[in-house]
N, C-alpha and C. Protein backbone atom coordinates (compact mmCIF):
# COMPACT_ATOMS: atom_id res chain seq x y z
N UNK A 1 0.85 -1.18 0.00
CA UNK A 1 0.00 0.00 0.00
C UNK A 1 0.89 1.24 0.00
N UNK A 2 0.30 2.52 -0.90
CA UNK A 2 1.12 3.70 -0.89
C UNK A 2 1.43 3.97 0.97
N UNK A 3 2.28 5.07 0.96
CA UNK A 3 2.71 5.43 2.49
C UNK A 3 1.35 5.80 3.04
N UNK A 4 0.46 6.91 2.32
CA UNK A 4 -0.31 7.88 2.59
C UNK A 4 -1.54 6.61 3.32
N UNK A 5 -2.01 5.80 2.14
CA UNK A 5 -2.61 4.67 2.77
C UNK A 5 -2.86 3.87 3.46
N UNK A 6 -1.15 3.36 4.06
CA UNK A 6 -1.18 2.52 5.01
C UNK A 6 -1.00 3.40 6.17
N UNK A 7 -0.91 4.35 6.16
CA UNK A 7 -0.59 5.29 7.78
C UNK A 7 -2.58 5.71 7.86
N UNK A 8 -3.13 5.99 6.98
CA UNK A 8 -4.37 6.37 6.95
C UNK A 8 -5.40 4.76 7.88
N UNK A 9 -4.65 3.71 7.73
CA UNK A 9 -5.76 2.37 7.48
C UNK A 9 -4.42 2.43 9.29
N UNK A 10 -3.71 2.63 9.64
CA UNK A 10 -2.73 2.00 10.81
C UNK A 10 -3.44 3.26 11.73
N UNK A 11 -3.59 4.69 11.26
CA UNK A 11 -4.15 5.80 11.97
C UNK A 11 -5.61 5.17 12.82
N UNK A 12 -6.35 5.03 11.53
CA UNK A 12 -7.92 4.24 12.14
C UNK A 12 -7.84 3.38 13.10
N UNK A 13 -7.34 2.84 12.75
CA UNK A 13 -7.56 0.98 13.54
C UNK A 13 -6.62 0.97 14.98
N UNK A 14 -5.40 1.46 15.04
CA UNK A 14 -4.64 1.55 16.33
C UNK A 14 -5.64 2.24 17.49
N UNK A 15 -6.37 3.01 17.35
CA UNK A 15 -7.17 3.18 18.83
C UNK A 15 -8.17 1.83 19.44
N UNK A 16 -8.37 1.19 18.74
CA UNK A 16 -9.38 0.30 18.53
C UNK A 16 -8.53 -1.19 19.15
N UNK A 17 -7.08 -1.28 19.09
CA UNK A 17 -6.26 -2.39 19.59
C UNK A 17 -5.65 -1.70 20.89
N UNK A 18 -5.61 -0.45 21.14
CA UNK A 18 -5.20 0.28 22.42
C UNK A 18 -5.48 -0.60 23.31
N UNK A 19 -4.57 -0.80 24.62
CA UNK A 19 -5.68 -1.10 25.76
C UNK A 19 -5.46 -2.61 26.03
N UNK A 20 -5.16 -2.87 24.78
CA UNK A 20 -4.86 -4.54 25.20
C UNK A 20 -3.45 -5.12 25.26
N UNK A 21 -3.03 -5.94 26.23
CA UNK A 21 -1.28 -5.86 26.02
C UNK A 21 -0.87 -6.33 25.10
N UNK A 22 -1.79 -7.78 24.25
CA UNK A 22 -1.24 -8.15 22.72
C UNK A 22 -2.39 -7.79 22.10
N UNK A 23 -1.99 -7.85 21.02
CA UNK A 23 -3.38 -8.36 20.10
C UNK A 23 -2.65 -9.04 18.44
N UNK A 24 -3.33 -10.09 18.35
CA UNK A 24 -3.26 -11.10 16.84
C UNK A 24 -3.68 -10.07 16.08
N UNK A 25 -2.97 -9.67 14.90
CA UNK A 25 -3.38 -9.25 13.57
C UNK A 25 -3.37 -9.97 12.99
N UNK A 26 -3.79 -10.08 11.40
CA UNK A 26 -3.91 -10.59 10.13
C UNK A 26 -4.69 -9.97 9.29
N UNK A 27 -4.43 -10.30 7.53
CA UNK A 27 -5.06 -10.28 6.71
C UNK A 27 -5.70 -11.38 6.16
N UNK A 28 -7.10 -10.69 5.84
CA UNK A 28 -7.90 -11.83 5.36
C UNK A 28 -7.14 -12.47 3.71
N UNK A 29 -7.52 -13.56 3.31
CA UNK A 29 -7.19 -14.05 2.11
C UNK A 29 -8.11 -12.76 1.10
N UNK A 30 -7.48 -12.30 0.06
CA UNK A 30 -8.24 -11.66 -1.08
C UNK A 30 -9.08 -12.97 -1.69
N UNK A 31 -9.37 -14.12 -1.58
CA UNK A 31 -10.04 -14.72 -2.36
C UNK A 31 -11.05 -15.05 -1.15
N UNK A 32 -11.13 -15.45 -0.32
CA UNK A 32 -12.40 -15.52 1.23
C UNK A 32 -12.77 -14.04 1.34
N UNK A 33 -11.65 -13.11 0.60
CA UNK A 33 -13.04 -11.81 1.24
C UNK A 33 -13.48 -11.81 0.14
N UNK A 34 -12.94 -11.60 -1.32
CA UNK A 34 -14.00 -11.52 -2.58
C UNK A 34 -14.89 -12.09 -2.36
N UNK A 35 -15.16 -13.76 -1.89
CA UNK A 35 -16.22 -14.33 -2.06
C UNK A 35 -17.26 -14.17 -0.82
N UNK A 36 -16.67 -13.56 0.51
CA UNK A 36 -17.13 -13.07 1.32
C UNK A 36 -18.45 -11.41 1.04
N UNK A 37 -17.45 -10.67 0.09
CA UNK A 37 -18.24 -9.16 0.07
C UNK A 37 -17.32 -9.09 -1.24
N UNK A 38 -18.49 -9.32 -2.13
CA UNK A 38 -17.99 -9.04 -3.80
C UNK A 38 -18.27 -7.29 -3.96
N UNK A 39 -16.97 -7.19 -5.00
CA UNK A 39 -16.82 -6.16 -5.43
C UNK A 39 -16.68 -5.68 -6.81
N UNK A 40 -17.76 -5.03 -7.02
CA UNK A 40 -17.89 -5.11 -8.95
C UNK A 40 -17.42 -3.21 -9.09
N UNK A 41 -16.53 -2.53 -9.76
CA UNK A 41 -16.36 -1.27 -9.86
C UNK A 41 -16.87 -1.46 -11.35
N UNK A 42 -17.32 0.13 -11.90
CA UNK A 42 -18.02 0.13 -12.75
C UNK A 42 -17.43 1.64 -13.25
N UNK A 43 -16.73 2.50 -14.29
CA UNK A 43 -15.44 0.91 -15.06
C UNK A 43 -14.69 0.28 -14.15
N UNK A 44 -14.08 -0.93 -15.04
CA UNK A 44 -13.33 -1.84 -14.31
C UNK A 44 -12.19 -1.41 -14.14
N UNK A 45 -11.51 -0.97 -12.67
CA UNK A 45 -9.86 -0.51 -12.98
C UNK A 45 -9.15 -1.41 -13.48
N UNK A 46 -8.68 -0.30 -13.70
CA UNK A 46 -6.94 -1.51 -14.19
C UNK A 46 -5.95 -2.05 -12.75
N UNK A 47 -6.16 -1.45 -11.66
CA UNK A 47 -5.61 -2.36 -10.66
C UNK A 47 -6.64 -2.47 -9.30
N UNK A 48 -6.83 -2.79 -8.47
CA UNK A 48 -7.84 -3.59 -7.91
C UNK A 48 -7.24 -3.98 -6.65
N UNK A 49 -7.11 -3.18 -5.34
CA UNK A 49 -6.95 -3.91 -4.36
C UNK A 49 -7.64 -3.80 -3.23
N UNK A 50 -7.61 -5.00 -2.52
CA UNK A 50 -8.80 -5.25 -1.36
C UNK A 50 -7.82 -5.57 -0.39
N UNK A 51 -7.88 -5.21 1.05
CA UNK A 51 -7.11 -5.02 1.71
C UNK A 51 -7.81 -5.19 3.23
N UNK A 52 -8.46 -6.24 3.53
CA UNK A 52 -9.22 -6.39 5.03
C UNK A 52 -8.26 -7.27 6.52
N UNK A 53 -7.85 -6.17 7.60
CA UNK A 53 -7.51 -6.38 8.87
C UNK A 53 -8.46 -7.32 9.28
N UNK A 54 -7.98 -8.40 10.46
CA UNK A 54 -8.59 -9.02 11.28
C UNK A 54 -8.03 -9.00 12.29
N UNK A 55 -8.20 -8.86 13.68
CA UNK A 55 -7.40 -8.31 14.39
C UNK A 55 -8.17 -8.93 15.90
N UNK A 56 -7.73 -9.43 16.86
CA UNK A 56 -8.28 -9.95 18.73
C UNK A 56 -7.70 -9.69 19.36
N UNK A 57 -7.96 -9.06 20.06
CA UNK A 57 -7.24 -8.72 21.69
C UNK A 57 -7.07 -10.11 22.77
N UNK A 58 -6.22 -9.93 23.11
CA UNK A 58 -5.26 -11.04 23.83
C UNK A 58 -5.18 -10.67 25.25
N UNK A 59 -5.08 -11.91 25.77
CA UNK A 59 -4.34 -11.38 27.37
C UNK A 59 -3.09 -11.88 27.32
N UNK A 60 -2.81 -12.81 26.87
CA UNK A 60 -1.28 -13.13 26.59
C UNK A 60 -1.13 -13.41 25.26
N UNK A 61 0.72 -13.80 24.89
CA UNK A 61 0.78 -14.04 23.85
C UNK A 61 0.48 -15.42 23.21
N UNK A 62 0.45 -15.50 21.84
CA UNK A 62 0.34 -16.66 21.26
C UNK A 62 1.31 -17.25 19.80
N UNK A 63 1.83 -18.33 19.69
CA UNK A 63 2.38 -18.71 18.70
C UNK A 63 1.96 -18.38 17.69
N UNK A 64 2.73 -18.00 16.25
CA UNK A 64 1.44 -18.20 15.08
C UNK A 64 2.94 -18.85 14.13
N UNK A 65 2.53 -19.27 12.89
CA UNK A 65 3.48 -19.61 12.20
C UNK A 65 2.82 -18.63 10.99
N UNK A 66 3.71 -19.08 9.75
CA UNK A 66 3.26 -17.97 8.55
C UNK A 66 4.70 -16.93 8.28
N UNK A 67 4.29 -16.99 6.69
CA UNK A 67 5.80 -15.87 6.52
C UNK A 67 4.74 -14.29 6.44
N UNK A 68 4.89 -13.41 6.44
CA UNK A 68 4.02 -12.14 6.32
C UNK A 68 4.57 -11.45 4.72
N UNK A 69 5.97 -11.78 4.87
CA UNK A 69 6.53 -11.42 3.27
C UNK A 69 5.80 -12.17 1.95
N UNK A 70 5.49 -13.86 2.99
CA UNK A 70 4.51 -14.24 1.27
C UNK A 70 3.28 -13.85 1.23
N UNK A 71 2.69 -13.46 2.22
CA UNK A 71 1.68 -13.37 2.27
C UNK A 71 1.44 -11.89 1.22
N UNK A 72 2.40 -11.09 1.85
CA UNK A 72 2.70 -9.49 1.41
C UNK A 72 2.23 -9.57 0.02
N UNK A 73 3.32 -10.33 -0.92
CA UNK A 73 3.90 -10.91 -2.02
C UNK A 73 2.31 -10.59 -3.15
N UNK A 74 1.46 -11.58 -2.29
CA UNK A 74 0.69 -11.86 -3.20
C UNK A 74 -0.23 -10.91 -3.69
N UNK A 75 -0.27 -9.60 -2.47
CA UNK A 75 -1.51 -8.37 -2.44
C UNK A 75 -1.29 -7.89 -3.70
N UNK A 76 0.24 -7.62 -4.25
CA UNK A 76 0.49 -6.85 -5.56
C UNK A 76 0.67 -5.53 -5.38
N UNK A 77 0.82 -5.12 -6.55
CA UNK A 77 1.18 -3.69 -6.19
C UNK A 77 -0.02 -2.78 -6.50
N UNK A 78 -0.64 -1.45 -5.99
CA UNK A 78 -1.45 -0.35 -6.15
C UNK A 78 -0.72 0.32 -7.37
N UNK A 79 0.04 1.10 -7.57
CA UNK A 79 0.11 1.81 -8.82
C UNK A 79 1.10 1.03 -9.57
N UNK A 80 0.53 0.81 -10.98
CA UNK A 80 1.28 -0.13 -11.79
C UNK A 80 1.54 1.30 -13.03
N UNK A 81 2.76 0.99 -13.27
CA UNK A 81 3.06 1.73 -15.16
C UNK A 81 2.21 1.48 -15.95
N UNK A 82 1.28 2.56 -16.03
CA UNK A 82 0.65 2.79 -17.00
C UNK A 82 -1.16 2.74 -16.77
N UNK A 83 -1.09 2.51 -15.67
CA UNK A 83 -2.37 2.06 -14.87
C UNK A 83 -3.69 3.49 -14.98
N UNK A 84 -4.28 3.22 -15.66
CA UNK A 84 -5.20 4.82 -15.91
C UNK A 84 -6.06 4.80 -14.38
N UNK A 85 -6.56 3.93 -13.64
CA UNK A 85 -7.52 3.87 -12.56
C UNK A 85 -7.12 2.72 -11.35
N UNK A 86 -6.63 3.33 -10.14
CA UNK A 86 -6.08 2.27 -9.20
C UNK A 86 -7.56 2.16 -8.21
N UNK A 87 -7.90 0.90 -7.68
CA UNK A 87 -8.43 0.88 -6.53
C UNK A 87 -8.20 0.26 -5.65
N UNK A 88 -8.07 1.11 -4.36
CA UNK A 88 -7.67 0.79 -2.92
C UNK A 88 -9.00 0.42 -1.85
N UNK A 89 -9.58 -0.32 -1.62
CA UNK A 89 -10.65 -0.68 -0.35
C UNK A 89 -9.91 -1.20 0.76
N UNK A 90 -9.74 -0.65 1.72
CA UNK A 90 -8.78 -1.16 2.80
C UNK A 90 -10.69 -0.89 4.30
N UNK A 91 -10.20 -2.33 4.90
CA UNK A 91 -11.42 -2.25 5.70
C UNK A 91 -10.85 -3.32 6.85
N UNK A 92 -11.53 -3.52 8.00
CA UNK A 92 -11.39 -4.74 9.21
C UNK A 92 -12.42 -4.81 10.45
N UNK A 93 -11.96 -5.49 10.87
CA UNK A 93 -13.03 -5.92 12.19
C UNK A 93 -12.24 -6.60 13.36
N UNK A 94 -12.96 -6.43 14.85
CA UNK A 94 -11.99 -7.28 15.42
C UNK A 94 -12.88 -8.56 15.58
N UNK A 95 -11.96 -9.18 15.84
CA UNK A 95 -12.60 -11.07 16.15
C UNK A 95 -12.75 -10.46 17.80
N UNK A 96 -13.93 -11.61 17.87
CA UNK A 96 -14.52 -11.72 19.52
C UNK A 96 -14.65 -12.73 19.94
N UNK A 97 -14.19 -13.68 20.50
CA UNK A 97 -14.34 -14.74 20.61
C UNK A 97 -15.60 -15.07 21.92
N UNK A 98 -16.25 -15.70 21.84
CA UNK A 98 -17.34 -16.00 23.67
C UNK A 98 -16.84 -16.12 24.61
């Protein structure tokens, strides 16, 4: 994500994880949220990104495995050479468990 973007989507959401001593992040898969909350733009850009936080507050920590670089890898890039129309949807929620 451009700088402006990801400080805009880290601005929002950090009050919201305040308060807790850990908390689990993640990104959802782009293919479980497409099929989760489809997104049709009308024209079609030429680049296309969906970008949804998942995020739980913790009382302690927890293991996770996972590289974050492949994961990174796969989002792609927002402004491509030559790209007439970029789209950015960046969105999240926290998990609650009972």
């Amino acid at each position: 994500m451009p700088v402006r973007e990801r400080t805009d989507m880290l601005t929002y959401w950090m009050p919201y994880m305040e308060g807790s001593p850990y908390v689990l992040a993640a990104f959802a898969d782009p293919v479980h949220y497409q099929a989760a909350a489809a997104l049709v733009v009308d024209p079609a850009p030429d680049v296309l990104v969906r970008v949804f936080l998942l995020f739980e507050r913790l009382a302690v920590p927890v293991a996770v495995s996972g590289c974050l670089a492949a994961e990174a890898a796969r989002v792609g890039v927002l402004r491509r050479e030559g790209a007439r129309l970029a789209v950015l949807e960046w969105g999240g929620m926290e998990v609650v468990r009972p």
